[in-house]
C-alpha atoms as a PDB file:
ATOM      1  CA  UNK A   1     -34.452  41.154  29.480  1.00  0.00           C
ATOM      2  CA  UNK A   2     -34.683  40.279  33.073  1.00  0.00           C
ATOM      3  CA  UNK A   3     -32.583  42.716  35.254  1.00  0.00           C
ATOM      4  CA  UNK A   4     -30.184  41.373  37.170  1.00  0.00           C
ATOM      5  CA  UNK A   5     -30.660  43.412  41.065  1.00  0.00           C
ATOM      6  CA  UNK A   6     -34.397  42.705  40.665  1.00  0.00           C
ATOM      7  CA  UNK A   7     -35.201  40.413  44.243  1.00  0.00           C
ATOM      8  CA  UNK A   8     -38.121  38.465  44.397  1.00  0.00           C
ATOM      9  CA  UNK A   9     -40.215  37.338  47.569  1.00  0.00           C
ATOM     10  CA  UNK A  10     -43.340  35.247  47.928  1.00  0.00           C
ATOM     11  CA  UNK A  11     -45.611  37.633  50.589  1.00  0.00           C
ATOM     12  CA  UNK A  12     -47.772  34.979  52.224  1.00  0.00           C
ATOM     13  CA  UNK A  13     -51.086  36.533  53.832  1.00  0.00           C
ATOM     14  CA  UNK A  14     -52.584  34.318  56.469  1.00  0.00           C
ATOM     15  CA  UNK A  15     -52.286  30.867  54.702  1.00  0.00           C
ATOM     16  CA  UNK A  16     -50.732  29.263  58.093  1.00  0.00           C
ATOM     17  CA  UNK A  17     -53.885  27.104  59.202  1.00  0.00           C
ATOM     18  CA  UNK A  18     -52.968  24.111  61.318  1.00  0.00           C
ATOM     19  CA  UNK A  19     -53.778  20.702  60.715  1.00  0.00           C
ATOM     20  CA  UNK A  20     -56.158  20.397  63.574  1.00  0.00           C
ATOM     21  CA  UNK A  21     -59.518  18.332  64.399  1.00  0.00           C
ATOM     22  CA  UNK A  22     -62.217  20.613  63.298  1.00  0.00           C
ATOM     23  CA  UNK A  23     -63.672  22.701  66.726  1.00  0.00           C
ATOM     24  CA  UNK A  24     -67.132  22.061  65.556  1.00  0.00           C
ATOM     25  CA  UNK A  25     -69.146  18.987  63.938  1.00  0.00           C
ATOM     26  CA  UNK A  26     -70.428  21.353  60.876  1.00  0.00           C
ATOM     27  CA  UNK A  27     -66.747  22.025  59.675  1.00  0.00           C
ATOM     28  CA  UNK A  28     -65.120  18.758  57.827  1.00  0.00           C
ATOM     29  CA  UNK A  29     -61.609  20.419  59.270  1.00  0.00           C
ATOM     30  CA  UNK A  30     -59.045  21.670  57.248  1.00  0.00           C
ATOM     31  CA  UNK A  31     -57.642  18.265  56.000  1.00  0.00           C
ATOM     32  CA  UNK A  32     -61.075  17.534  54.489  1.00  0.00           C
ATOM     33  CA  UNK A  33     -61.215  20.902  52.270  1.00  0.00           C
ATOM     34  CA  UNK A  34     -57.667  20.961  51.341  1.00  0.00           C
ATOM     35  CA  UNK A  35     -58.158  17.325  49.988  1.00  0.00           C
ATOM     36  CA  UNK A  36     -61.438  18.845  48.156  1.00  0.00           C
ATOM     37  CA  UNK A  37     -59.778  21.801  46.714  1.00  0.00           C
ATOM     38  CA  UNK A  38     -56.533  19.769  45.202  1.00  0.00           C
ATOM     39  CA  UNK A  39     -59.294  17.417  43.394  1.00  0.00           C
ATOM     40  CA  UNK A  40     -61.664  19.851  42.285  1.00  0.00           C
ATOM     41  CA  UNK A  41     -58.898  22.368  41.378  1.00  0.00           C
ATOM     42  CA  UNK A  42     -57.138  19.313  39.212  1.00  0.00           C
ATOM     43  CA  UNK A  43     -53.497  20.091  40.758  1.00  0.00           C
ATOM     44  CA  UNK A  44     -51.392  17.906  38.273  1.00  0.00           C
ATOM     45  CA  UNK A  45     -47.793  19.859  38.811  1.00  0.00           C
ATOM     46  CA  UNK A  46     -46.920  20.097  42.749  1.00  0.00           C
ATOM     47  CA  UNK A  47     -43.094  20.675  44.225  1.00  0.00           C
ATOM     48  CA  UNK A  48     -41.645  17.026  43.237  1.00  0.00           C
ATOM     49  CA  UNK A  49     -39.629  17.423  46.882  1.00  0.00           C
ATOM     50  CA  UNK A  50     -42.517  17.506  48.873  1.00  0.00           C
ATOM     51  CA  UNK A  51     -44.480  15.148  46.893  1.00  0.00           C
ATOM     52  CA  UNK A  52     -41.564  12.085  47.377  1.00  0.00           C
ATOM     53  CA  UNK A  53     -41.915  12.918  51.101  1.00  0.00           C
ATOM     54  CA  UNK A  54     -46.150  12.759  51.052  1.00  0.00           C
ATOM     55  CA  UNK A  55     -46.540  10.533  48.145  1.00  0.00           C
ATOM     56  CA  UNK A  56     -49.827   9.651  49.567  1.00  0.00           C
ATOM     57  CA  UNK A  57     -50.747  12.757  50.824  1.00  0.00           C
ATOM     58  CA  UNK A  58     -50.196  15.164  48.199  1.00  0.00           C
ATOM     59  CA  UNK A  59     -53.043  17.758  50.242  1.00  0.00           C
ATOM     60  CA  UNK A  60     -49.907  18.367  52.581  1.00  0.00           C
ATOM     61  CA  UNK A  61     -48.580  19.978  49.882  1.00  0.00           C
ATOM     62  CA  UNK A  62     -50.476  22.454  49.261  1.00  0.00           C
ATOM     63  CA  UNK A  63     -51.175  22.997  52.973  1.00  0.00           C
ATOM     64  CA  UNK A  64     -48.827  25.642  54.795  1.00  0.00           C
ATOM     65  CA  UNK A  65     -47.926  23.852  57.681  1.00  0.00           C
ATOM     66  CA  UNK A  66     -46.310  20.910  55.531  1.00  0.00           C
ATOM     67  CA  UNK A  67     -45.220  23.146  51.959  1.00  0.00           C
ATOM     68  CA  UNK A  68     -43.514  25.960  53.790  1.00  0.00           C
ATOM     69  CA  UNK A  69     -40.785  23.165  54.461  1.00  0.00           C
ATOM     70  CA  UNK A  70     -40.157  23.464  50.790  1.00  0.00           C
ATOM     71  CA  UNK A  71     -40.301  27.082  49.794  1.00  0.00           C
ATOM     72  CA  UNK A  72     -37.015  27.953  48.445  1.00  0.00           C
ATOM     73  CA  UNK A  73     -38.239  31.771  47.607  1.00  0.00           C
ATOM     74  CA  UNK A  74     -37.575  34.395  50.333  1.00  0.00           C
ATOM     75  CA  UNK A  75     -40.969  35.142  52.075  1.00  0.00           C
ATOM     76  CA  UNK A  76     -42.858  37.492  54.726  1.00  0.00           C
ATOM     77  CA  UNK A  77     -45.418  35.403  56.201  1.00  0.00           C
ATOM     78  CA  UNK A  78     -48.324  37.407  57.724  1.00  0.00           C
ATOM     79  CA  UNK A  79     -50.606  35.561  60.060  1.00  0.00           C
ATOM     80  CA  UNK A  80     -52.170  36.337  63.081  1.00  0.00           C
ATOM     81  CA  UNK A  81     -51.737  34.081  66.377  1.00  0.00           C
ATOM     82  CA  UNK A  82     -55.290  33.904  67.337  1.00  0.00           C
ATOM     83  CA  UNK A  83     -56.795  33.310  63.780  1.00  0.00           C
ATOM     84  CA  UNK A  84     -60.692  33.540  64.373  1.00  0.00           C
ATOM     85  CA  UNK A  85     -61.805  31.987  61.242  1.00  0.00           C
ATOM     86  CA  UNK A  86     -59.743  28.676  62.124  1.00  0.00           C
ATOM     87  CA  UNK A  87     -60.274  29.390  66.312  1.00  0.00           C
ATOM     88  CA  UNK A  88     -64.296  28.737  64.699  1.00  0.00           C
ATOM     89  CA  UNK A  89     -63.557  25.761  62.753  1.00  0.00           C
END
């Protein structure tokens, strides 16, 4: 059985990129691979909240900027301010 004074939180490590034009011409941008990965990863079950407010968009919701909205576990969200990965994008 489940104990009771257990608390649970979601530790998010540096999944806050920003839905920006792509920096260079060889990068599709982060829209562009987010749409990829929710076909090719055949994402059937998303939060039903977030998909009545981006029923045409369903990427948003599995991209930070537009899911953390709908989190309702506690979190620590670890990200860095000047992420290089996305600064080269």
């Amino acid at each position: 059985p489940a104990k009771a004074d257990v608390r649970l939180f979601g530790f998010l490590d540096s999944p806050l990129w920003i839905d920006l034009p792509p920096l260079t011409p060889q990068f599709p941008g982060f829209q562009e691979v987010t749409k990829g990965v929710l076909n090719l990863a055949n994402v059937t079950h998303l939060d039903t909240g977030c998909e009545g407010v981006y029923p045409e968009e369903r990427w948003k919701c599995i991209f930070a900027e537009f899911r953390l909205a709908f989190l309702q576990t506690q979190f620590l969200l670890v990200a860095s301010q000047y992420d290089s990965y996305q600064l080269r994008m």
